[in-house]
Protein backbone atom coordinates (compact mmCIF):
# COMPACT_ATOMS: atom_id res chain seq x y z
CA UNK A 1 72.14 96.36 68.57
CA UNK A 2 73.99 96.05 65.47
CA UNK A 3 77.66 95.55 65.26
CA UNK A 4 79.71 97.75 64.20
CA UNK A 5 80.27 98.47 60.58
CA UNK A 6 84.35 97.47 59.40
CA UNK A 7 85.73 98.41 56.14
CA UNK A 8 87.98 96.62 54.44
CA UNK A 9 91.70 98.44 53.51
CA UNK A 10 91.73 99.36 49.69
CA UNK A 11 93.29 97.37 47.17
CA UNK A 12 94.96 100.89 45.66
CA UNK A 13 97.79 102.40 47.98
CA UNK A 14 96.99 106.05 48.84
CA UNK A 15 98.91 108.37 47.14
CA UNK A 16 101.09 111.27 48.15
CA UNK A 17 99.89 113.30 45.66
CA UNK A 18 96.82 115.29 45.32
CA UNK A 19 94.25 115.32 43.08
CA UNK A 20 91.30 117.12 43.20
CA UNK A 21 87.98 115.28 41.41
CA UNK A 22 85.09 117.42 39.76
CA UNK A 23 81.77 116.43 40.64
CA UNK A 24 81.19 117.01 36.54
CA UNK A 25 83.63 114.79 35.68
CA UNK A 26 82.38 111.00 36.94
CA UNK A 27 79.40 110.91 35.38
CA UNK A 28 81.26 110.99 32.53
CA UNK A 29 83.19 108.31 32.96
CA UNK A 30 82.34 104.88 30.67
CA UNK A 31 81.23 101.84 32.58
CA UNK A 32 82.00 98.17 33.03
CA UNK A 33 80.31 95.39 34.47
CA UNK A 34 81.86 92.54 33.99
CA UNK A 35 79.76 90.53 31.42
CA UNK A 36 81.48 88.43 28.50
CA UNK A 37 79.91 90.77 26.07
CA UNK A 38 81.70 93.46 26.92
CA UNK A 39 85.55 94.41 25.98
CA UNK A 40 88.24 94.99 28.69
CA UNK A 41 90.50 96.89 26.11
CA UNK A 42 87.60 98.86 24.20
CA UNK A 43 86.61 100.05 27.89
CA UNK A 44 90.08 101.31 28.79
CA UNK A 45 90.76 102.95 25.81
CA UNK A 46 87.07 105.16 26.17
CA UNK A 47 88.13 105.88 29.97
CA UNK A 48 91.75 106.96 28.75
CA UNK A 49 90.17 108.85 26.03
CA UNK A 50 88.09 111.06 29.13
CA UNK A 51 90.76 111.33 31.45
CA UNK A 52 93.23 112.91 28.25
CA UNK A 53 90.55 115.39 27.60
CA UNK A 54 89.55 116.68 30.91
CA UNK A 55 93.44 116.19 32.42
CA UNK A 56 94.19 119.51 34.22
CA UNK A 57 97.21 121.42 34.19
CA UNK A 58 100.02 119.45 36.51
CA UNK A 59 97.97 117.20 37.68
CA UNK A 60 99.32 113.69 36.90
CA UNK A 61 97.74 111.62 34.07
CA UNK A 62 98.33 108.36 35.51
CA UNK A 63 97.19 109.43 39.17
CA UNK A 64 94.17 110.86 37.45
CA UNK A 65 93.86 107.58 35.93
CA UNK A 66 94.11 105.60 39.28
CA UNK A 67 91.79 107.41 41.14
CA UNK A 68 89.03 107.27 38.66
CA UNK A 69 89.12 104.26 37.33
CA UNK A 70 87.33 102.45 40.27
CA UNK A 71 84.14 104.86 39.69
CA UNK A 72 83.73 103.18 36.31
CA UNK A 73 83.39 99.77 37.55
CA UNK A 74 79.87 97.93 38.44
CA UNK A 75 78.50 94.87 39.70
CA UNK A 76 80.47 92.03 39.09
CA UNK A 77 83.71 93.78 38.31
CA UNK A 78 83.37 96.25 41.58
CA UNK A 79 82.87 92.89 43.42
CA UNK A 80 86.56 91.68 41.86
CA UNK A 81 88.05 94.95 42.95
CA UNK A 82 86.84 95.13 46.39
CA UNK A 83 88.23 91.55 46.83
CA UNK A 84 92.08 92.77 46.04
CA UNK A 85 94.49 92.34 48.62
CA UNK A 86 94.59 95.07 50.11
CA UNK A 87 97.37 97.77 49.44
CA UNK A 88 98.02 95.38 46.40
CA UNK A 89 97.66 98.00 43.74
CA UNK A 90 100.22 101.21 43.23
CA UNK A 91 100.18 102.86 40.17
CA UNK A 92 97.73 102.90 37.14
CA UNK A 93 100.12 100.08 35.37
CA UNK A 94 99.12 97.64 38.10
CA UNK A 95 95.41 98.03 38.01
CA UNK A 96 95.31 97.60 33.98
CA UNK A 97 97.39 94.59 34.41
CA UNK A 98 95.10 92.97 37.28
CA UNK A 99 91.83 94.12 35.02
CA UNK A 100 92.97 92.75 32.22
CA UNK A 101 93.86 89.79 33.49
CA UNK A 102 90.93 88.94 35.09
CA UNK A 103 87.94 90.08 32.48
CA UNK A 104 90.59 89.08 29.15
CA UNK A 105 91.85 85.61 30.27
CA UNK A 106 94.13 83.92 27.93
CA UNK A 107 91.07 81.38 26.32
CA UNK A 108 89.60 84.15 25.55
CA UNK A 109 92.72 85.82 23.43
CA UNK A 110 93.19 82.64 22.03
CA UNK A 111 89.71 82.32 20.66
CA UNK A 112 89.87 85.96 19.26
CA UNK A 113 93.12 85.64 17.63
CA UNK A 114 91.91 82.23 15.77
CA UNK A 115 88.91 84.80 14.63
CA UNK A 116 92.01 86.71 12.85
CA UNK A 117 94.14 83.14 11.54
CA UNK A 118 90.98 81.62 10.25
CA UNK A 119 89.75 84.81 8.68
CA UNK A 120 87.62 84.11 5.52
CA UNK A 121 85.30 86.29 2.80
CA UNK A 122 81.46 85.58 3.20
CA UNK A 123 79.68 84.83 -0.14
CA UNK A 124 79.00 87.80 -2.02
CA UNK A 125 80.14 89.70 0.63
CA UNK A 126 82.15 92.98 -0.92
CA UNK A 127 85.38 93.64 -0.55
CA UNK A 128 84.79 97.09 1.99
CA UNK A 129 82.68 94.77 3.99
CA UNK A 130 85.25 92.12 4.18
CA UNK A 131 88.02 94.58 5.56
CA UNK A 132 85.77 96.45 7.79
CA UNK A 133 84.54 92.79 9.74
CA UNK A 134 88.21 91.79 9.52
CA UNK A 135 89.50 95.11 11.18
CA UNK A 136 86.72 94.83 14.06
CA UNK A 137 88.85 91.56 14.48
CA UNK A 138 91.94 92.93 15.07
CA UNK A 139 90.96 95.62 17.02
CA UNK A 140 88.65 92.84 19.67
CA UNK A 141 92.09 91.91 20.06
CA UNK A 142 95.03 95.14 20.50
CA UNK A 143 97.34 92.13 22.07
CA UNK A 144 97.04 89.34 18.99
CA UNK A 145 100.89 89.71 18.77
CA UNK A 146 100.80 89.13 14.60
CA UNK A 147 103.10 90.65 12.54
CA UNK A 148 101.92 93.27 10.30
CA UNK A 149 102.93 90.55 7.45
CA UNK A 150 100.98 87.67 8.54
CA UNK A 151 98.00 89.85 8.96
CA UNK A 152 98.08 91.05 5.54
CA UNK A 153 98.39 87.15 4.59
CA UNK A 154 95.86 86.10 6.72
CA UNK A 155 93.55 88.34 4.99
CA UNK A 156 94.86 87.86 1.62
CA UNK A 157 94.41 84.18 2.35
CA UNK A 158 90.60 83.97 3.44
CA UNK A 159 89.58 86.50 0.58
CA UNK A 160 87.54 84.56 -2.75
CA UNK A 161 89.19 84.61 -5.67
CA UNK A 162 86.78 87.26 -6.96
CA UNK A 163 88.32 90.10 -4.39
CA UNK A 164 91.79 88.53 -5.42
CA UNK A 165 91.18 89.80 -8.84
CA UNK A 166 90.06 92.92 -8.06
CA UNK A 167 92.75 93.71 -5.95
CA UNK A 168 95.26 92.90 -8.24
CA UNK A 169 93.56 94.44 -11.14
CA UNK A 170 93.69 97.53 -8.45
CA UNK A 171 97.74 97.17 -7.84
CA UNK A 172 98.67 96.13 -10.98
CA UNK A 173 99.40 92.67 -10.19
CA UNK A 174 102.26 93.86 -7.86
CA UNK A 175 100.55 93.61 -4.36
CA UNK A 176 102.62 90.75 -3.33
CA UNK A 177 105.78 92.42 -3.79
CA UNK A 178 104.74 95.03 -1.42
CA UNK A 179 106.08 95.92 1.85
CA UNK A 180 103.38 94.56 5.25
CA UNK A 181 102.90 98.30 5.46
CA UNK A 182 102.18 99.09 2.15
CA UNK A 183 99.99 96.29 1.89
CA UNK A 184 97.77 97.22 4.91
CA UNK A 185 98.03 100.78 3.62
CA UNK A 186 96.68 99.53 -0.04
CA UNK A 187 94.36 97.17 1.54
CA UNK A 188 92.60 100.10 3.43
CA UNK A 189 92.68 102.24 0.51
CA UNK A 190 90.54 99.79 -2.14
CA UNK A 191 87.98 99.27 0.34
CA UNK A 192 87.85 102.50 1.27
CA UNK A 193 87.72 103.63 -3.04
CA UNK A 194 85.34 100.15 -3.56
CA UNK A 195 82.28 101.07 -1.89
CA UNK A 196 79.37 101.73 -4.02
CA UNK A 197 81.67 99.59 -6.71
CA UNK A 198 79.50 96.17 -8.08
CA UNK A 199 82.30 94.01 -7.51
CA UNK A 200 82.13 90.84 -9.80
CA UNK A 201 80.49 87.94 -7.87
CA UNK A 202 81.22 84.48 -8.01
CA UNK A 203 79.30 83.45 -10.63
CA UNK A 204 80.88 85.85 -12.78
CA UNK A 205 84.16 85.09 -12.31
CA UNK A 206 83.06 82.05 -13.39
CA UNK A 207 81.99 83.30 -16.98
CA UNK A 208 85.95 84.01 -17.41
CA UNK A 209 87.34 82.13 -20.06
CA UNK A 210 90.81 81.79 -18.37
CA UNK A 211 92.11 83.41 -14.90
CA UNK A 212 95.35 84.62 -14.65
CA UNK A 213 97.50 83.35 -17.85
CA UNK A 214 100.58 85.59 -17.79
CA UNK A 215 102.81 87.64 -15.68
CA UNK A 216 105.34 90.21 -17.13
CA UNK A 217 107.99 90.83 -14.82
CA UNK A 218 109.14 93.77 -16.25
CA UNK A 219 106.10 95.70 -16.21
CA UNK A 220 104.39 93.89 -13.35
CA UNK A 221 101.20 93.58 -14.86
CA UNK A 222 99.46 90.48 -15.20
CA UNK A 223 97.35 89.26 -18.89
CA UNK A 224 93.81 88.71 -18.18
CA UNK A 225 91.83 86.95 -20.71
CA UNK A 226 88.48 87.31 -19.72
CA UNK A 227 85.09 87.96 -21.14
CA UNK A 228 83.93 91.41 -22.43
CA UNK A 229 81.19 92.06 -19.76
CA UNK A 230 83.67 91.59 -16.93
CA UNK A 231 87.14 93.74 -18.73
CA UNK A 232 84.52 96.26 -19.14
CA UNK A 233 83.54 95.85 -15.28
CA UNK A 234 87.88 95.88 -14.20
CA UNK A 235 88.26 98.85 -16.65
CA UNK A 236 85.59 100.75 -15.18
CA UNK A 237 86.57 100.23 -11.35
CA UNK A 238 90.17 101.03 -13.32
CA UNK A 239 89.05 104.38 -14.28
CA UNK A 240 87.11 105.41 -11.16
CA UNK A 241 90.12 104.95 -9.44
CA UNK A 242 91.63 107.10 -11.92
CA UNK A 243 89.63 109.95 -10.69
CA UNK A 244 89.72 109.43 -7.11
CA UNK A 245 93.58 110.20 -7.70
CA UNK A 246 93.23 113.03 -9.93
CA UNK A 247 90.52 114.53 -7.37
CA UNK A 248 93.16 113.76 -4.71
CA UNK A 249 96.19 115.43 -6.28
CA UNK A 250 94.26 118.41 -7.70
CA UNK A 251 93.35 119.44 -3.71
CA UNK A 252 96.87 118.80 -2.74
CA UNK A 253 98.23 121.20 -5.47
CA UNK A 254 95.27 123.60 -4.32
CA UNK A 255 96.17 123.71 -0.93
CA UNK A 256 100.11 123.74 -1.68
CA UNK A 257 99.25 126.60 -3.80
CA UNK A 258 97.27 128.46 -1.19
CA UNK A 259 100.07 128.51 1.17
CA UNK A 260 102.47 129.13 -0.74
CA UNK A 261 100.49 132.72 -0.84
């Protein structure tokens, strides 16, 4: 004779509310297990992302939200929310708290956020590259808690002097007087404009006569001296530029123009 089965009270408090689940719907639904290699933030943000798409009309978001959430959870992480105290849990702000805390303890911030302070350039690594690894960074880590201008610095810090040169060749040798914003804004924009680009490597920055020699206030530009192989390189990534903008502003006016109709 076997005894008799008991069930333990859930963590989440009932709702008043009713909500009314679509078989379609769960399989949906992203999934997390628990393991190191997988990111508490990156998961929440996919499950959001479902539950905005496939919200119905008055139903609530965050009840939605609360009731689904435990079907994306496996193994080891179904084990941690079955363990709750029960009636412990009463609106969707509570659960994201108690998952986060548990599967994106604080060593673990801390090691991702020294990924973003002790950001440097790989060798011969190009400048898009270099932005795109340092963005996966940041976004391992929506909490880091930097300022907009200590990320641009951190960057701006671990990049080689190569990338340095191209970027203010880019800017005009004004990048530093820009705003965090602007910075990130710019930042985005050359790697975005630099792929495809043969950026100088190291060894030919070192062919330069001189680095940096001058800097005019007035105009903001700074005085390379520099050998002819690598002003022709600048002048060429100069001019490319160029057209990017000219290719830019000539759809703007085309689409101004076609609305104005």
């Amino acid at each position: 004779m076997h005894p008799p089965r008991m069930s333990a009270p859930s963590c989440i408090v009932p709702p008043t509310e009713q909500l009314v689940i679509r078989p379609y719907l769960v399989p949906l639904l992203p999934t997390f297990h628990g393991m190191e290699s997988e990111n508490p933030y990156a998961h929440i943000k996919e499950f959001e992302d479902v539950c905005n798409t496939f919200q119905e009309g008055g139903a609530s978001i965050d009840l939605m939200r609360l009731k689904l959430f435990p079907f994306t959870l496996k193994d080891k992480a179904k084990i941690w929310l079955n363990s709750l105290r029960p009636r412990s849990i009463r609106t969707w702000t509570d659960l994201q708290a108690e998952f986060l805390k548990k599967f994106f303890p604080t060593h673990r911030t801390n090691g991702l956020k020294r990924q973003i302070s002790n950001f440097s350039a790989k060798e011969n690594e190009k400048f898009y590259e270099c932005w795109e690894r340092y963005m996966e960074a940041i976004n391992a880590c929506p909490h880091h808690g930097f300022d907009t201008w200590l990320l641009v610095s951190y960057f701006y810090d671990g990049m080689s002097s190569s990338m340095k040169q191209l970027l203010e060749t880019m800017c005009g040798g004004d990048f530093m007087s820009k705003n965090p914003e602007e910075a990130m804004d710019f930042l985005s924009y050359v790697a975005e404009v630099s792929r495809g680009w043969d950026e100088p490597t190291k060894g030919e920055v070192g062919k330069m006569k001189s680095q940096l020699s001058a800097f005019n206030a007035k105009a903001g530009m700074y005085t390379l001296k520099e050998d002819d192989d690598m002003k022709a390189k600048f002048a060429a990534m100069t001019r490319r530029l160029e057209e990017l903008e000219l290719k830019k502003c000539m759809k703007c006016k085309l689409l101004l123009k076609h609305q104005c109709k």
